[in-house]
N, C-alpha and C. Protein backbone atom coordinates (compact mmCIF):
# COMPACT_ATOMS: atom_id res chain seq x y z
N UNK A 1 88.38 73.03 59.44
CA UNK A 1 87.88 71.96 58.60
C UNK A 1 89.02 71.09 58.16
N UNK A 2 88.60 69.98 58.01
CA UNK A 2 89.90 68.78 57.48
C UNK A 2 89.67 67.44 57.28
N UNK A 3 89.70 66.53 57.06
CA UNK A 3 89.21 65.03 56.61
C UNK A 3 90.31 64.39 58.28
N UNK A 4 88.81 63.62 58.23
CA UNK A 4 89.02 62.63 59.50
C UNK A 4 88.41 61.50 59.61
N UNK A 5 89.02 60.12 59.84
CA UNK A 5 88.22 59.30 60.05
C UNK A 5 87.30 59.15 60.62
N UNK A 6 86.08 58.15 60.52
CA UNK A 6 84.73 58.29 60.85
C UNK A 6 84.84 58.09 62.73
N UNK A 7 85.59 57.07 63.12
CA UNK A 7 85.62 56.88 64.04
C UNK A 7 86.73 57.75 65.18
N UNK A 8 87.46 58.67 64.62
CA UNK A 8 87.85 59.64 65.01
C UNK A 8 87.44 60.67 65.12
N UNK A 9 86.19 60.92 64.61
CA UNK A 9 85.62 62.38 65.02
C UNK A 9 84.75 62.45 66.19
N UNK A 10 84.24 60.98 67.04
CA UNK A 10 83.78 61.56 68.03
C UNK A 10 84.32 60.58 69.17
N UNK A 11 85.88 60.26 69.43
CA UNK A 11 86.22 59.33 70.26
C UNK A 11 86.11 60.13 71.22
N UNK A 12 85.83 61.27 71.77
CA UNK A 12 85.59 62.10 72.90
C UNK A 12 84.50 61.56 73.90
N UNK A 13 82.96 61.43 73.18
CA UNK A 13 82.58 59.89 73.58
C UNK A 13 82.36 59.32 74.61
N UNK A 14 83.90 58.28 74.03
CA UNK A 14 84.25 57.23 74.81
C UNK A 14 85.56 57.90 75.60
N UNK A 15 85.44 58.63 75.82
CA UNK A 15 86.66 59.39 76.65
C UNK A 15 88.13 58.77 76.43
N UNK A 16 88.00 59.22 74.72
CA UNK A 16 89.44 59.10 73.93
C UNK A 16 89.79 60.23 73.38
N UNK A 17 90.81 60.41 73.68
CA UNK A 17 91.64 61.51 72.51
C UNK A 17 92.54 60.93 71.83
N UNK A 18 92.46 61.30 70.29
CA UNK A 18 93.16 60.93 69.34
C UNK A 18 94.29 61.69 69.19
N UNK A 19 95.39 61.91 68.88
CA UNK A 19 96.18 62.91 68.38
C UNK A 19 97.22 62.96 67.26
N UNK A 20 97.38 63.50 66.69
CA UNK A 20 98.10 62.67 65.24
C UNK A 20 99.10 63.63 64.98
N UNK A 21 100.15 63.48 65.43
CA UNK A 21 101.54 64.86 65.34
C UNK A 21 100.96 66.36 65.19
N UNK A 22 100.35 66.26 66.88
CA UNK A 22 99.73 67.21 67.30
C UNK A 22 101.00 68.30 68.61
N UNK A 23 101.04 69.34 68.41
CA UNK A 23 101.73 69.80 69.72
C UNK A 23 101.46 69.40 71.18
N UNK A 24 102.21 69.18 71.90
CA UNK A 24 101.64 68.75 73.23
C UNK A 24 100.81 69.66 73.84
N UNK A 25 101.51 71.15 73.86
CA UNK A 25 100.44 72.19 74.09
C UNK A 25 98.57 71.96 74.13
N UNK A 26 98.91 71.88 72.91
CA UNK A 26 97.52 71.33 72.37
C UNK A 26 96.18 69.88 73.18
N UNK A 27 96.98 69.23 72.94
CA UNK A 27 96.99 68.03 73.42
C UNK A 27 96.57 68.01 74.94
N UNK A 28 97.97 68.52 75.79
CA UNK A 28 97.41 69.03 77.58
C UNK A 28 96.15 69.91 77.20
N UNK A 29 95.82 71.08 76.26
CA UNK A 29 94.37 71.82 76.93
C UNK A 29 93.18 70.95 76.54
N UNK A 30 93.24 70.14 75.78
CA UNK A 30 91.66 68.56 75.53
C UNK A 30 92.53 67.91 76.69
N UNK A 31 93.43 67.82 77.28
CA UNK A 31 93.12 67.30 78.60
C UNK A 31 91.99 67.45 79.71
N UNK A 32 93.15 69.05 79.45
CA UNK A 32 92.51 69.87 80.80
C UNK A 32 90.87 69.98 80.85
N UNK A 33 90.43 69.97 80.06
CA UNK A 33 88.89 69.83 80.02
C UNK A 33 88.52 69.00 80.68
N UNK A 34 89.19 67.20 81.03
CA UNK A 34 88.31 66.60 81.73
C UNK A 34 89.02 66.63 83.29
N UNK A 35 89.21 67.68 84.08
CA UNK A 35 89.63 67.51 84.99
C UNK A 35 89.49 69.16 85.42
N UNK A 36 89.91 69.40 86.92
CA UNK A 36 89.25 70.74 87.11
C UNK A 36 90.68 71.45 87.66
N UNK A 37 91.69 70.30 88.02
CA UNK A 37 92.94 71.81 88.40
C UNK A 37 93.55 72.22 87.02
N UNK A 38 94.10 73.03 87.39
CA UNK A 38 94.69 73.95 86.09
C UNK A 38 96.14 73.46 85.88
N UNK A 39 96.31 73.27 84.65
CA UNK A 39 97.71 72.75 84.21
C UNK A 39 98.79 74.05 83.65
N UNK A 40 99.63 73.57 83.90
CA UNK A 40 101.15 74.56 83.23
C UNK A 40 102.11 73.69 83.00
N UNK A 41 102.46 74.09 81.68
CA UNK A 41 103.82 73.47 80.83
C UNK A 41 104.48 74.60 81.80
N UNK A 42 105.59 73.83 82.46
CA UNK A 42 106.50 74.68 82.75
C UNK A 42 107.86 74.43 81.66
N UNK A 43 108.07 73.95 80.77
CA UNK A 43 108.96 74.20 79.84
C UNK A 43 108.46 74.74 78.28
N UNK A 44 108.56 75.74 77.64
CA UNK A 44 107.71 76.28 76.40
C UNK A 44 108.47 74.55 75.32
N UNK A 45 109.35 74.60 75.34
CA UNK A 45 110.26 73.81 74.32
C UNK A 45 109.37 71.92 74.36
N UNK A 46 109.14 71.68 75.47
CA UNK A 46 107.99 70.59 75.78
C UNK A 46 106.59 70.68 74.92
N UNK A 47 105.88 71.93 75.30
CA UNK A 47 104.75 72.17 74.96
C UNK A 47 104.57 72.16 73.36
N UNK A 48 105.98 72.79 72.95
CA UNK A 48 106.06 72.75 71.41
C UNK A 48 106.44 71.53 70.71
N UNK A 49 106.77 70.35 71.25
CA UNK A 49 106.84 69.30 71.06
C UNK A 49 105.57 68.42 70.64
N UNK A 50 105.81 67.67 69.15
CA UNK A 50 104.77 66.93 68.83
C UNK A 50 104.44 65.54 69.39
N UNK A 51 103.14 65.53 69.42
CA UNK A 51 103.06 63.79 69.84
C UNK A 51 101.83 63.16 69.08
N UNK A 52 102.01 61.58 68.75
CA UNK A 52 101.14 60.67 68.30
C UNK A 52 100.31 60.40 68.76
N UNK A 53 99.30 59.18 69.42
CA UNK A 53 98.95 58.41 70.41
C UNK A 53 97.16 58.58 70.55
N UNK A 54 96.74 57.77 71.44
CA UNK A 54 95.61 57.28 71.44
C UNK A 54 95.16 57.88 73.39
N UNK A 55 94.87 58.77 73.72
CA UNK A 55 94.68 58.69 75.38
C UNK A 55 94.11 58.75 75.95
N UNK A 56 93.48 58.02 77.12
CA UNK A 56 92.04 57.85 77.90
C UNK A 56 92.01 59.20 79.04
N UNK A 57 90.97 59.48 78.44
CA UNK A 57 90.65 60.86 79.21
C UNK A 57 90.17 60.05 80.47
N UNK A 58 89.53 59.20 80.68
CA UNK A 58 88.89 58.78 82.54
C UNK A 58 89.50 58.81 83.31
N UNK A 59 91.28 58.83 82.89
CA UNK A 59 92.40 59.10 83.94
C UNK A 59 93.27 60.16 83.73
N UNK A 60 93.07 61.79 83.63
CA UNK A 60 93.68 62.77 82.86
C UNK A 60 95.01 62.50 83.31
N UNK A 61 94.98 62.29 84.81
CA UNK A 61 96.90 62.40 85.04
C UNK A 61 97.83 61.10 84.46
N UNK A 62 97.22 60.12 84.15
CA UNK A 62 97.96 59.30 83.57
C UNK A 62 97.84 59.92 81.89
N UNK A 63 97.07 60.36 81.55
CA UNK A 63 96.97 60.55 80.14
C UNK A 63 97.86 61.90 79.89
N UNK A 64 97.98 62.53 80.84
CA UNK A 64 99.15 63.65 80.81
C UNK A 64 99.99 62.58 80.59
N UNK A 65 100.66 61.72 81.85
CA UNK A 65 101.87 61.00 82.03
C UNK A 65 102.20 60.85 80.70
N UNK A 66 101.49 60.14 79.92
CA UNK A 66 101.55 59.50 78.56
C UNK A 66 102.12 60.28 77.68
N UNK A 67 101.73 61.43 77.58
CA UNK A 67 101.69 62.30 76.44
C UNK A 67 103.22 63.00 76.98
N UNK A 68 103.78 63.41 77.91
CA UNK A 68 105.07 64.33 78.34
C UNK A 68 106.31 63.08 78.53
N UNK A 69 105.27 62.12 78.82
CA UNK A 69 106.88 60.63 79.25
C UNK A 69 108.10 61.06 78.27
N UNK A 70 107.40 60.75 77.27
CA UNK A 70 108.44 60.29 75.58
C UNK A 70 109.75 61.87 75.85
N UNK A 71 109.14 62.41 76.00
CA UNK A 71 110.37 63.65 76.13
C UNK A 71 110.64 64.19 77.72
N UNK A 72 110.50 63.19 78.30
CA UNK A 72 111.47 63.87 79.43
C UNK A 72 110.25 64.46 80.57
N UNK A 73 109.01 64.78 80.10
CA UNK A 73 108.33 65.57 81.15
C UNK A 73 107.86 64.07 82.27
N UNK A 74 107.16 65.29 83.27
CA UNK A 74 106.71 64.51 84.17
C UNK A 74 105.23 65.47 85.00
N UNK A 75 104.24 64.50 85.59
CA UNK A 75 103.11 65.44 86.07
C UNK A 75 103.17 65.32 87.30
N UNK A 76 103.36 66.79 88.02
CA UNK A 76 102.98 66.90 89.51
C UNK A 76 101.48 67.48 89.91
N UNK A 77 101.29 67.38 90.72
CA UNK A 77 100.40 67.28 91.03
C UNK A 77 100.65 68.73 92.42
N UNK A 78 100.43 69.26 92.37
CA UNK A 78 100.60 70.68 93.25
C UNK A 78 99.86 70.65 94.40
N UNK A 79 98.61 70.82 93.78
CA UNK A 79 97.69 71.20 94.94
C UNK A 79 96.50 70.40 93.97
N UNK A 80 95.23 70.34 94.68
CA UNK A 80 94.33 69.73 93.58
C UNK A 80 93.48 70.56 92.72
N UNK A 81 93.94 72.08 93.00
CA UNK A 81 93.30 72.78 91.44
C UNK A 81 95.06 73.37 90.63
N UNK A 82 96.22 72.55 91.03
CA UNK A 82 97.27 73.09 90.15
C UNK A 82 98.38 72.16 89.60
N UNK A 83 98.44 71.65 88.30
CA UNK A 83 99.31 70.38 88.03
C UNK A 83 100.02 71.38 87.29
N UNK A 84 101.64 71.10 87.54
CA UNK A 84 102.63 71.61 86.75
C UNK A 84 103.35 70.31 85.94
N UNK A 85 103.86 70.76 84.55
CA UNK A 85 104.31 69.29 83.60
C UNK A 85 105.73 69.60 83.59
N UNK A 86 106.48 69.81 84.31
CA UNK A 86 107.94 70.42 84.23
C UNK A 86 108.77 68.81 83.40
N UNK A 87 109.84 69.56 82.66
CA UNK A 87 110.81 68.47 82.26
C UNK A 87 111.88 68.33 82.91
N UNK A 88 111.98 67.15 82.66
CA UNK A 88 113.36 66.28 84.06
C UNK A 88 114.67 67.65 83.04
């Protein structure tokens, strides 16, 4: 439970995620929901990293991109059920 703006509680929706100095961890698994390969932080120190931002779920791998850029990560793309987020 927690106070949230009105228009933040259901930007899911419109295939938005909100995030408000949220762990990235966090953040990649409301990714992973709209997409079907399976993701791995391959760095723990990334995953524990907070982030801001506004991100369109209709394109999960750019909305990964978005969310790992600011610190160094990057999204591969493995196979099409396995994306790893390793940092440069």
């Amino acid at each position: 439970r927690g106070h949230r703006e009105g228009a933040k509680i259901a930007a899911w929706r419109n295939r938005q995620l909100i995030a408000d100095e949220e762990r990235i961890d966090a953040v990649v698994a409301e990714i992973a929901r709209w997409q079907s390969a399976r993701i791995v932080i391959a760095d723990w120190g990334l995953g524990a990293s907070r982030v801001s931002g506004l991100y369109d779920l209709s394109d999960p791998d750019a909305a990964l991109q978005a969310v790992v850029s600011p610190y160094g990560g990057r999204v591969r793309r493995v196979t099409p059920w396995l994306t790893v987020l390793p940092s440069v």
